[in-house]
PDB file of N, CA and C in Angstrom:
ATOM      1  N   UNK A   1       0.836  -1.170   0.000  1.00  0.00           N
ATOM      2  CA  UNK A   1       0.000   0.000   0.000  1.00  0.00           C
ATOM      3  C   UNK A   1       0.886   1.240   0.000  1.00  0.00           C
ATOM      4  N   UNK A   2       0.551   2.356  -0.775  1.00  0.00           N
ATOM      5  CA  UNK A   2       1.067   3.515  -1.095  1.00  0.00           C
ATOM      6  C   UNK A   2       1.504   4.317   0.550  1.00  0.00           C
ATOM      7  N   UNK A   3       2.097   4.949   0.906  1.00  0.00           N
ATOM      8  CA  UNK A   3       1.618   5.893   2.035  1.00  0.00           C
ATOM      9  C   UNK A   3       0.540   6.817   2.226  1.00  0.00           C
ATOM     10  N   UNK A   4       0.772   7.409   0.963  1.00  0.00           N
ATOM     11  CA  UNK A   4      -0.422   8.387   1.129  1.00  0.00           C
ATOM     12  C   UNK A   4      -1.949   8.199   0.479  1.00  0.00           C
ATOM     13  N   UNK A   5      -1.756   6.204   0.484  1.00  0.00           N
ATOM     14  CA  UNK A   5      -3.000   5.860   0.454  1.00  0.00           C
ATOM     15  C   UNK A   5      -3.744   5.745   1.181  1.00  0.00           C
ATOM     16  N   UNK A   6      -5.199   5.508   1.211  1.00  0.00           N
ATOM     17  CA  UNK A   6      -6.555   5.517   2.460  1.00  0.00           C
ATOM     18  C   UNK A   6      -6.551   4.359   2.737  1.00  0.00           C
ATOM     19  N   UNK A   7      -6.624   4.126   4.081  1.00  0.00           N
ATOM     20  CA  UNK A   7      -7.092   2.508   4.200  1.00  0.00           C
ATOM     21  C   UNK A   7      -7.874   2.214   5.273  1.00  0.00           C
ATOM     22  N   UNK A   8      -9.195   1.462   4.141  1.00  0.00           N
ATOM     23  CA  UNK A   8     -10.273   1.217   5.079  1.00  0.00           C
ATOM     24  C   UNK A   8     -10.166  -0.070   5.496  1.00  0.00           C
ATOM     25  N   UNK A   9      -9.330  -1.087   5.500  1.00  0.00           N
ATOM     26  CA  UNK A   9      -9.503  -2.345   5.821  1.00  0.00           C
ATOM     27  C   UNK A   9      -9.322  -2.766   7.295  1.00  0.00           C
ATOM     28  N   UNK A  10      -8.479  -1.722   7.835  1.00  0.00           N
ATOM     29  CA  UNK A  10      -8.053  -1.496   9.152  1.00  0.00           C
ATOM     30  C   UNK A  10      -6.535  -2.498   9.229  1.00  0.00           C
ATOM     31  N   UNK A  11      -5.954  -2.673   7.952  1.00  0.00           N
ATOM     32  CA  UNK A  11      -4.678  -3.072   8.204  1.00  0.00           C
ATOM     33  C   UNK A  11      -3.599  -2.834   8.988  1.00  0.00           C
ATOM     34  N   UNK A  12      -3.612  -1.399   8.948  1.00  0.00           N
ATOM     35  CA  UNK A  12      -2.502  -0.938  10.000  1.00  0.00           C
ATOM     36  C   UNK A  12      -2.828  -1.095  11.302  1.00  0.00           C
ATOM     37  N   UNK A  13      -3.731  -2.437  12.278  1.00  0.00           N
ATOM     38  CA  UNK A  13      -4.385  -2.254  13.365  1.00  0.00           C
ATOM     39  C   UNK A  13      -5.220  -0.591  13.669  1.00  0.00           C
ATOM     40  N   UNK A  14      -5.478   0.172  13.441  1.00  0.00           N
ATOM     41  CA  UNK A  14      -6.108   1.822  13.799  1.00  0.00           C
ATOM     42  C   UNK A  14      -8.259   1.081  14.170  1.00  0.00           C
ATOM     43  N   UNK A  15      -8.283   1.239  15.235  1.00  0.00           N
ATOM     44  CA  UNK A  15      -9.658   0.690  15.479  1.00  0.00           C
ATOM     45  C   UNK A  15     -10.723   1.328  14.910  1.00  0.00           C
ATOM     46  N   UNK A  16     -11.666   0.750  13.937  1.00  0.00           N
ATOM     47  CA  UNK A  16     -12.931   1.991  13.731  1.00  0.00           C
ATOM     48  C   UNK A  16     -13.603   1.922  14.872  1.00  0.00           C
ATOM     49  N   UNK A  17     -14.430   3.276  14.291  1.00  0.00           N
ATOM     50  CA  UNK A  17     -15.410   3.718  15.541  1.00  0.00           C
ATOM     51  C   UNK A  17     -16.882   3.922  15.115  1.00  0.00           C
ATOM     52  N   UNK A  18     -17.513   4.086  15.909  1.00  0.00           N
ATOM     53  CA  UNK A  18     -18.925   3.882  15.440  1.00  0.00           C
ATOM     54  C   UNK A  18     -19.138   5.730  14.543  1.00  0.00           C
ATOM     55  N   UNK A  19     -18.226   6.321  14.907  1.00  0.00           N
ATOM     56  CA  UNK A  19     -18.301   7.968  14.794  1.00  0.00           C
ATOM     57  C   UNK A  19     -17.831   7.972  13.347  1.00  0.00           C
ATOM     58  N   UNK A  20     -16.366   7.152  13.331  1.00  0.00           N
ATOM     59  CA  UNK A  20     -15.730   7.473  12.288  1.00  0.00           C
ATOM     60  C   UNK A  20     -16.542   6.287  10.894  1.00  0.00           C
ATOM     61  N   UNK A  21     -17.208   5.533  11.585  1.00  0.00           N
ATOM     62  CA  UNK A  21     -17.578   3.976  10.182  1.00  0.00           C
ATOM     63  C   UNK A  21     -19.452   5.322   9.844  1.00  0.00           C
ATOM     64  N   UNK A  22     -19.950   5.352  10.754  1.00  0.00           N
ATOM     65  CA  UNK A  22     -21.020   6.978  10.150  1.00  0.00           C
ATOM     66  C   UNK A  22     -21.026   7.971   9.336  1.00  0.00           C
ATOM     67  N   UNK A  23     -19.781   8.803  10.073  1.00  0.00           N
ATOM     68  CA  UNK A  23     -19.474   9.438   8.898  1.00  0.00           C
ATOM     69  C   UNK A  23     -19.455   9.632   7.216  1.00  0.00           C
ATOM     70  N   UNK A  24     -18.708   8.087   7.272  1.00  0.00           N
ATOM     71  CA  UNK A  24     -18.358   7.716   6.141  1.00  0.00           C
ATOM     72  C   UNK A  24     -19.376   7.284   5.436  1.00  0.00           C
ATOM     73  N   UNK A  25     -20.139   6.500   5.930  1.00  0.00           N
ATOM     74  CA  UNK A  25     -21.442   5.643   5.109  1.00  0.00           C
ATOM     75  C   UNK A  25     -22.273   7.142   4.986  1.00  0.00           C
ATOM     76  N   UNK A  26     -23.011   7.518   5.726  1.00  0.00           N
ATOM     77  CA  UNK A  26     -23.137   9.180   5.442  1.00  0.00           C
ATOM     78  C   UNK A  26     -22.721  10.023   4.095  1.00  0.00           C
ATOM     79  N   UNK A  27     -21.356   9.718   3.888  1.00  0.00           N
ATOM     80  CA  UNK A  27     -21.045  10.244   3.162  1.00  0.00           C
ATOM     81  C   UNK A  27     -21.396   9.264   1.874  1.00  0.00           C
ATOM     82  N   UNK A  28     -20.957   8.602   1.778  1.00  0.00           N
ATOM     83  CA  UNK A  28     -21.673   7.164   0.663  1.00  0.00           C
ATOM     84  C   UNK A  28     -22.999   7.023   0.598  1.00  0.00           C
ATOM     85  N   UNK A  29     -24.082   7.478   1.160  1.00  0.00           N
ATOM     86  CA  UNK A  29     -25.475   7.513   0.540  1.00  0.00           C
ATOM     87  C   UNK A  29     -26.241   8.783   0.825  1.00  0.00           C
ATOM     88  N   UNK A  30     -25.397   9.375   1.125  1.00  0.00           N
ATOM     89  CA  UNK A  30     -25.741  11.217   0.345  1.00  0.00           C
ATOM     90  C   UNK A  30     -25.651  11.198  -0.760  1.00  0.00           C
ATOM     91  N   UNK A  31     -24.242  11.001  -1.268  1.00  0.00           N
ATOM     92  CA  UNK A  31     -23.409  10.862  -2.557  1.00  0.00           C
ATOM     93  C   UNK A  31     -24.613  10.431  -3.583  1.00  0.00           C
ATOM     94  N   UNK A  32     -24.748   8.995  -3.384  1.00  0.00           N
ATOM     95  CA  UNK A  32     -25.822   8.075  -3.804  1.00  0.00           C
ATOM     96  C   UNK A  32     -27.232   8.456  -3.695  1.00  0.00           C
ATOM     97  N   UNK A  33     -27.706   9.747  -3.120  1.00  0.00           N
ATOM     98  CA  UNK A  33     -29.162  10.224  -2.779  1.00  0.00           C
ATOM     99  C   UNK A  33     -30.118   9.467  -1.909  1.00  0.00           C
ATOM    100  N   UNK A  34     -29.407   8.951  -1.543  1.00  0.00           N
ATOM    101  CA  UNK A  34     -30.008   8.077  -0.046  1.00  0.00           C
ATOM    102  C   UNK A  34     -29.668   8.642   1.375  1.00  0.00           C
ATOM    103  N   UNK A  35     -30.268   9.740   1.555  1.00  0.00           N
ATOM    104  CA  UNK A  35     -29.427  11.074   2.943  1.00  0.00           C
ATOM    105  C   UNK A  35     -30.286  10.132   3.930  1.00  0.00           C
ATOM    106  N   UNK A  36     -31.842   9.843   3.398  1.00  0.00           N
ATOM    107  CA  UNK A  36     -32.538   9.679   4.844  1.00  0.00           C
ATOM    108  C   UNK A  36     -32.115   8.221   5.483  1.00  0.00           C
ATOM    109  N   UNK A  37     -31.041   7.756   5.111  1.00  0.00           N
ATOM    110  CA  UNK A  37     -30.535   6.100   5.677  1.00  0.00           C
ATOM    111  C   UNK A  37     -29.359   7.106   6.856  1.00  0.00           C
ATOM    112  N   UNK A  38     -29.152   6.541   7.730  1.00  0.00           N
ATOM    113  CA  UNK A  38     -28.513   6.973   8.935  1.00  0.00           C
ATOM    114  C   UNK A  38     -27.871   5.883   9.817  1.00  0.00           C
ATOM    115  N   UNK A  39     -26.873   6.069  10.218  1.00  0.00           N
ATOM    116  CA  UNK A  39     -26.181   5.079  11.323  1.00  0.00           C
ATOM    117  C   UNK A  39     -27.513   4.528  12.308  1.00  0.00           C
ATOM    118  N   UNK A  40     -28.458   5.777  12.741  1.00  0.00           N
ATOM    119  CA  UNK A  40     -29.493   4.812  13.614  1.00  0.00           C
ATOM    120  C   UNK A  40     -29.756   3.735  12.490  1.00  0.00           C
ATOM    121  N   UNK A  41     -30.181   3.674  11.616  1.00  0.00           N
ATOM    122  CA  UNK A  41     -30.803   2.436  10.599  1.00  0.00           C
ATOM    123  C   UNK A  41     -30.300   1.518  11.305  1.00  0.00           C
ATOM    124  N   UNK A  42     -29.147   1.219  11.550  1.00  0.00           N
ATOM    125  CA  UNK A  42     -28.658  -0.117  11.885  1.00  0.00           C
ATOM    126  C   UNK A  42     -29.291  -0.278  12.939  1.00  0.00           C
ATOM    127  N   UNK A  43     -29.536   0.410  14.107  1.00  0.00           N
ATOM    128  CA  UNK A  43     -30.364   0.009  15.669  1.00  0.00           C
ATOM    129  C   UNK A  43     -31.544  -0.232  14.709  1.00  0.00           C
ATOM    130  N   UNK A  44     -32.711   0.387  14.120  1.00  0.00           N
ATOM    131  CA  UNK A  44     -33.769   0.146  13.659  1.00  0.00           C
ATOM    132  C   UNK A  44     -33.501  -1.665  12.981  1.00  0.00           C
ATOM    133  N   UNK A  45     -32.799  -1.666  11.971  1.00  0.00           N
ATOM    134  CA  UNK A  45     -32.849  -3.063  11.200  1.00  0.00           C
ATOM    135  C   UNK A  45     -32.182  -4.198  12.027  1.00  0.00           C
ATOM    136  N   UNK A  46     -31.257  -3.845  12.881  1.00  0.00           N
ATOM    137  CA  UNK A  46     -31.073  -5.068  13.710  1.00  0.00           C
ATOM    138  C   UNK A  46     -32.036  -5.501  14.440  1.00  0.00           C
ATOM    139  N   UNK A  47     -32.959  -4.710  15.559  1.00  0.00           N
ATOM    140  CA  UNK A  47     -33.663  -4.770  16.242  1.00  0.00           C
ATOM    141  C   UNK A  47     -34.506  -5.564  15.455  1.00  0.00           C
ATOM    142  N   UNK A  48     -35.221  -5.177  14.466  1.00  0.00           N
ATOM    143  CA  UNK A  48     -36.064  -5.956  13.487  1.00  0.00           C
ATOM    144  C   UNK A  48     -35.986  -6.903  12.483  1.00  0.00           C
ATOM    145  N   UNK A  49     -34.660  -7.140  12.536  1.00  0.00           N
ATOM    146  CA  UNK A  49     -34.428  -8.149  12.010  1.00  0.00           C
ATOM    147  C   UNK A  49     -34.091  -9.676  12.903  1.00  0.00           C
ATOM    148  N   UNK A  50     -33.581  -9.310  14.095  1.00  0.00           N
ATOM    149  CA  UNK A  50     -33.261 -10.254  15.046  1.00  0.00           C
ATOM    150  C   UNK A  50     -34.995 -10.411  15.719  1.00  0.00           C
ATOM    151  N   UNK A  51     -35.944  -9.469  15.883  1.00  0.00           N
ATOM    152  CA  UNK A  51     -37.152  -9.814  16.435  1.00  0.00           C
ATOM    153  C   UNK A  51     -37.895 -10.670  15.060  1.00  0.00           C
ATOM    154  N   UNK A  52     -37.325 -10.344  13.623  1.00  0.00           N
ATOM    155  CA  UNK A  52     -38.600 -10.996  12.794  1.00  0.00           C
ATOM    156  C   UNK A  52     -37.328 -12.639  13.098  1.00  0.00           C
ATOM    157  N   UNK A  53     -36.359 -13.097  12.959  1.00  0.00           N
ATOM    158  CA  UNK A  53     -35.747 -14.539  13.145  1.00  0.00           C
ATOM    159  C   UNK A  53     -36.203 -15.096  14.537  1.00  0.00           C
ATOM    160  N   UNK A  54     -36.561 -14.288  15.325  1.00  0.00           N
ATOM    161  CA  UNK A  54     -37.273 -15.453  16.512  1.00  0.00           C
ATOM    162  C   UNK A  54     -35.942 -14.893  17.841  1.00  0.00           C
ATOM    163  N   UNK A  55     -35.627 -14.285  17.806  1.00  0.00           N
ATOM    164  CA  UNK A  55     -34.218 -13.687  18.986  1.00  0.00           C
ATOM    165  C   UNK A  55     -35.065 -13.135  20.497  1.00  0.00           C
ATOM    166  N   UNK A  56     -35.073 -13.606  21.421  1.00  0.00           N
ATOM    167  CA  UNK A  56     -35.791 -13.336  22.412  1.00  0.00           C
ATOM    168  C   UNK A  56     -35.497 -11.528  22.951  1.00  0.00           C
ATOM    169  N   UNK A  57     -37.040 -11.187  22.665  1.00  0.00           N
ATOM    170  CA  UNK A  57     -36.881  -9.902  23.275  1.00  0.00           C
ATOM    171  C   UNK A  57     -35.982  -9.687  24.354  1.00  0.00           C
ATOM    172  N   UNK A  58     -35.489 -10.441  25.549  1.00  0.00           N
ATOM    173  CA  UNK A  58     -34.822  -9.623  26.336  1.00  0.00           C
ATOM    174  C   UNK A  58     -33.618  -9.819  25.918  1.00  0.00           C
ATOM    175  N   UNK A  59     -33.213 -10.620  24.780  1.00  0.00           N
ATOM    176  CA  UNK A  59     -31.597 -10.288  23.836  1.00  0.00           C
ATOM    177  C   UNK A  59     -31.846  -8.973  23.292  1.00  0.00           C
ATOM    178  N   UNK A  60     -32.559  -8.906  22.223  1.00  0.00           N
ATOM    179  CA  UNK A  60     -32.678  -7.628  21.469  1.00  0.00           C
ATOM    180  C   UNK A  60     -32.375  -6.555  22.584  1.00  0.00           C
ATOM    181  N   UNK A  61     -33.453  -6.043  23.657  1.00  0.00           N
ATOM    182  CA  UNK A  61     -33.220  -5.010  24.275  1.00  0.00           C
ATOM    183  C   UNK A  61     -31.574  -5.005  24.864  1.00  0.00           C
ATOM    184  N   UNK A  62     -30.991  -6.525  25.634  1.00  0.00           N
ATOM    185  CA  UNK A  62     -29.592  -6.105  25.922  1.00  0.00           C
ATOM    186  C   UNK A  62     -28.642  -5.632  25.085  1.00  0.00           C
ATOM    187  N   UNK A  63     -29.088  -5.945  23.620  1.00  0.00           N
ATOM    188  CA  UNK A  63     -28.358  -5.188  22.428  1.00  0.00           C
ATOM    189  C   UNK A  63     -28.570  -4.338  22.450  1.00  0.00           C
ATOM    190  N   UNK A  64     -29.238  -3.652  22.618  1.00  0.00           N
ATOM    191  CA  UNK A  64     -29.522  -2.128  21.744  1.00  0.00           C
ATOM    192  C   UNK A  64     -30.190  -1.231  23.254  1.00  0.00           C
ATOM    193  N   UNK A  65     -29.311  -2.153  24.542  1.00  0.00           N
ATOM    194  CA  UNK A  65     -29.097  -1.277  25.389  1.00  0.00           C
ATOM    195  C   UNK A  65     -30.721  -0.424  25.936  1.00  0.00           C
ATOM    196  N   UNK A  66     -31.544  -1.008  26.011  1.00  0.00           N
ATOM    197  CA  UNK A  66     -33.377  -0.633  26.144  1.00  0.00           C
ATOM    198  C   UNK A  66     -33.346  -1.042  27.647  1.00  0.00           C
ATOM    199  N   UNK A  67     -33.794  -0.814  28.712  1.00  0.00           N
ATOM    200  CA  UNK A  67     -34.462  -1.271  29.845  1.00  0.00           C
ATOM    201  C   UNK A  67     -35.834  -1.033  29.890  1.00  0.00           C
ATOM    202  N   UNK A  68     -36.676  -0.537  29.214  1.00  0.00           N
ATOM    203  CA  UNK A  68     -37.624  -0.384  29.299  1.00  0.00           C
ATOM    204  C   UNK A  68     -38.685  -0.686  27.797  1.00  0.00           C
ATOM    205  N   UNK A  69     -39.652  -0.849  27.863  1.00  0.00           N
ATOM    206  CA  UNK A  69     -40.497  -1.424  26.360  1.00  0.00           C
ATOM    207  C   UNK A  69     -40.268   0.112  25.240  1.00  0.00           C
ATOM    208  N   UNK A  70     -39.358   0.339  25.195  1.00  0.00           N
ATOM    209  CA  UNK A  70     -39.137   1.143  24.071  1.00  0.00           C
ATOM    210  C   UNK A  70     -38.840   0.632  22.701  1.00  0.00           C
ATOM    211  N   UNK A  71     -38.057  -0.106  23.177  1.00  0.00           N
ATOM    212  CA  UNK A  71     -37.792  -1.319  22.001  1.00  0.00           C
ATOM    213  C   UNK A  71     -38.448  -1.400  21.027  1.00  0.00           C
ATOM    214  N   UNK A  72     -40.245  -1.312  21.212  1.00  0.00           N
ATOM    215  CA  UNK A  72     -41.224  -1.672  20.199  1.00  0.00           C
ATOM    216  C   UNK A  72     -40.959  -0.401  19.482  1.00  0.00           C
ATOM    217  N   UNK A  73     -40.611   1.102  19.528  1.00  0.00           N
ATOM    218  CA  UNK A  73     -40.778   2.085  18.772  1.00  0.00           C
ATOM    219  C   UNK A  73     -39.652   1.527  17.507  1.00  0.00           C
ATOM    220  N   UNK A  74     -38.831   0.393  17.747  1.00  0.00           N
ATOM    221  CA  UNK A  74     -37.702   0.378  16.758  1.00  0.00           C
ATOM    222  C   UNK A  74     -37.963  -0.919  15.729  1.00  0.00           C
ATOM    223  N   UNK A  75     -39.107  -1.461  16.154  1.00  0.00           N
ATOM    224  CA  UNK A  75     -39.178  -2.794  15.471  1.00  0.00           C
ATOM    225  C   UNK A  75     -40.618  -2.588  14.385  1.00  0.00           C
ATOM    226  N   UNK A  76     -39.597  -3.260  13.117  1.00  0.00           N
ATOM    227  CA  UNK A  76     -40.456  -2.919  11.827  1.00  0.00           C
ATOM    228  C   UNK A  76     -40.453  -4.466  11.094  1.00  0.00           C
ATOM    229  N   UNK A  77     -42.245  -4.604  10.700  1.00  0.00           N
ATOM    230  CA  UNK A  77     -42.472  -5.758  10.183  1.00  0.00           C
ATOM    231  C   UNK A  77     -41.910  -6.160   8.986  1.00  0.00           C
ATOM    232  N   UNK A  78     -41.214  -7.445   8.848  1.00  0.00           N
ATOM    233  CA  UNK A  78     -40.792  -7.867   7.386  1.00  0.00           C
ATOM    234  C   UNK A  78     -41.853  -8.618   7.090  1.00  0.00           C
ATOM    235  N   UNK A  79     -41.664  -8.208   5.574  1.00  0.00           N
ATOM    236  CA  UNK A  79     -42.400  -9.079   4.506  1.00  0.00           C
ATOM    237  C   UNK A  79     -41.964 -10.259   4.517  1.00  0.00           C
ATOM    238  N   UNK A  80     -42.444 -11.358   4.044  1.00  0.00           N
ATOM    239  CA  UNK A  80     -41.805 -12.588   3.794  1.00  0.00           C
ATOM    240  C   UNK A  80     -40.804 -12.249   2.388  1.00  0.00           C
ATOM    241  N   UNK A  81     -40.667 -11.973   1.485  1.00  0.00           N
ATOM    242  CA  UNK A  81     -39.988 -11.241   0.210  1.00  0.00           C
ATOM    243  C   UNK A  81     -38.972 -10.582   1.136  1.00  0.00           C
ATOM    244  N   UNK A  82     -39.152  -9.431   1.479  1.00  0.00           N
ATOM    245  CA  UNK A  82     -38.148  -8.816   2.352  1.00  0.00           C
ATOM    246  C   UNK A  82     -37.212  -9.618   3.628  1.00  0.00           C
ATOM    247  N   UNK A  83     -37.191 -10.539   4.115  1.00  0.00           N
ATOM    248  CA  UNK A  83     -36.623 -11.413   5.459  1.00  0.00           C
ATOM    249  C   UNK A  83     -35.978 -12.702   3.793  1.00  0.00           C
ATOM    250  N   UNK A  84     -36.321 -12.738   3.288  1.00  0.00           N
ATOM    251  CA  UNK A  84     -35.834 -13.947   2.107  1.00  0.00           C
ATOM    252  C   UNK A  84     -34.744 -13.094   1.459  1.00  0.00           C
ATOM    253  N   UNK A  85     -35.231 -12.190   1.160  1.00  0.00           N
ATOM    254  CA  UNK A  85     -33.898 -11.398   0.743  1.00  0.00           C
ATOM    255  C   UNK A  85     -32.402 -10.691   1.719  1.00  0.00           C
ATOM    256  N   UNK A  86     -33.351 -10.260   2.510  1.00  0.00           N
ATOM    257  CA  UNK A  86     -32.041 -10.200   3.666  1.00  0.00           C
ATOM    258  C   UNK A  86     -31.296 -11.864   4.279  1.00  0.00           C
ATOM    259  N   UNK A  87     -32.087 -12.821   4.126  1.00  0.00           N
ATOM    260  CA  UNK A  87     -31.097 -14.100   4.681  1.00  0.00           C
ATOM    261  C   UNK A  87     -29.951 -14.215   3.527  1.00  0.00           C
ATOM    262  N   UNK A  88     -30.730 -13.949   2.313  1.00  0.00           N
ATOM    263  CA  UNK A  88     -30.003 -14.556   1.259  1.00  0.00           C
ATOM    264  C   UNK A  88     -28.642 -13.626   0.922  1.00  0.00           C
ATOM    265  N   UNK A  89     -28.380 -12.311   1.454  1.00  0.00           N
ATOM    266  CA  UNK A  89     -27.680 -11.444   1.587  1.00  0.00           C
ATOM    267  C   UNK A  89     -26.826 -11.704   2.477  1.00  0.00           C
ATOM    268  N   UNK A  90     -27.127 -12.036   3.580  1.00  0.00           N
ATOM    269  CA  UNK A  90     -26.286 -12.450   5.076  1.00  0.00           C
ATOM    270  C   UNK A  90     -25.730 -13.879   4.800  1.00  0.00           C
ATOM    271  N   UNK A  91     -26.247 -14.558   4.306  1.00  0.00           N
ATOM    272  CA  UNK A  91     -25.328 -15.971   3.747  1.00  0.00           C
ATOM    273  C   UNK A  91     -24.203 -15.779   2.958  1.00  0.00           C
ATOM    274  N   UNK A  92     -24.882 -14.352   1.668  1.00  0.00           N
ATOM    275  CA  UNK A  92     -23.638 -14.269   0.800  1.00  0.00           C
ATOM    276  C   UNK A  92     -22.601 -13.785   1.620  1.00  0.00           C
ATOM    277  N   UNK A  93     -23.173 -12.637   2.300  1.00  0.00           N
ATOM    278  CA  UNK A  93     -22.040 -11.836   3.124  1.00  0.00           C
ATOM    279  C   UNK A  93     -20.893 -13.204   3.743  1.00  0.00           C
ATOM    280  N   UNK A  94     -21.538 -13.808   4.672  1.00  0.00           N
ATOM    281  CA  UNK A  94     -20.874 -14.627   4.906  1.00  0.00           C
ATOM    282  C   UNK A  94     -20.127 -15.679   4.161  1.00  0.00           C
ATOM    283  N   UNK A  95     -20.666 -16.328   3.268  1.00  0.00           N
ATOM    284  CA  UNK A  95     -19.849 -17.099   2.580  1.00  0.00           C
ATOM    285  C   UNK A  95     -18.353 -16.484   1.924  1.00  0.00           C
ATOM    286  N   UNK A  96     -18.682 -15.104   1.688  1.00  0.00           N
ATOM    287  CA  UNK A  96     -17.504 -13.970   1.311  1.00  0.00           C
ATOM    288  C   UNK A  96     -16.102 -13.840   2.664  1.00  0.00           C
ATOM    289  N   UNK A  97     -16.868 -14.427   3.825  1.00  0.00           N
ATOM    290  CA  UNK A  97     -16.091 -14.058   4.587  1.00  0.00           C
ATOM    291  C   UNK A  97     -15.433 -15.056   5.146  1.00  0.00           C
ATOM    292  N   UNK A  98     -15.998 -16.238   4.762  1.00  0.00           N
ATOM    293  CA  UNK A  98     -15.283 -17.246   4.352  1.00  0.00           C
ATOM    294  C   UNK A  98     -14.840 -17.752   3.605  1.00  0.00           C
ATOM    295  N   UNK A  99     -14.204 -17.159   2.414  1.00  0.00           N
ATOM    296  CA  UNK A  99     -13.305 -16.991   1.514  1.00  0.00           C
ATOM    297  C   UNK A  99     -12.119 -16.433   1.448  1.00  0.00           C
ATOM    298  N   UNK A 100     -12.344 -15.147   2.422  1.00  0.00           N
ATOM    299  CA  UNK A 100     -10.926 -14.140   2.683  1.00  0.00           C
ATOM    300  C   UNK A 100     -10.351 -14.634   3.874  1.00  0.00           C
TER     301      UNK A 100
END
């Protein structure tokens, strides 16, 4: 790698952060005209994605840090189409990551 190249892989050990991995995606679907997607998204789609696979509510809330039934303001129904397409995404993801 160049020196005064960028590196997102985190090769040089340098830890991301939830501040600095925002930013950036931020900046990647502005770019792309997608402003209203936001680092919360991820609390929203995890939450709802681990409640539509069957993940026991009091996991979800210790994730996403809830003590109280707030939780429900973050959880959004999948379609069956929509939960088929996200598995089939998270397999690829993974199978990718078991390749590298």
């Amino acid at each position: 790698m160049r020196k005064n190249q960028k590196n997102y892989f985190n090769f040089n050990r340098v830890h991301l952060t939830k501040r600095v991995v925002c930013r950036k995606l931020d900046q990647i679907w502005k770019k792309r005209g997608c402003a209203e997607i936001t680092g919360h998204s991820f609390w929203v789609g995890g939450a709802s994605l681990r409640c539509t696979v069957g993940v026991p509510t009091d996991e979800i809330c210790k994730l996403g840090r809830w003590i109280s039934d707030c939780y429900k303001l973050y959880l959004r129904e999948y379609s069956k189409a929509d939960l088929a397409t996200t598995l089939k995404l998270l397999f690829e993801l993974e199978a990718s990551w078991q390749r590298t």
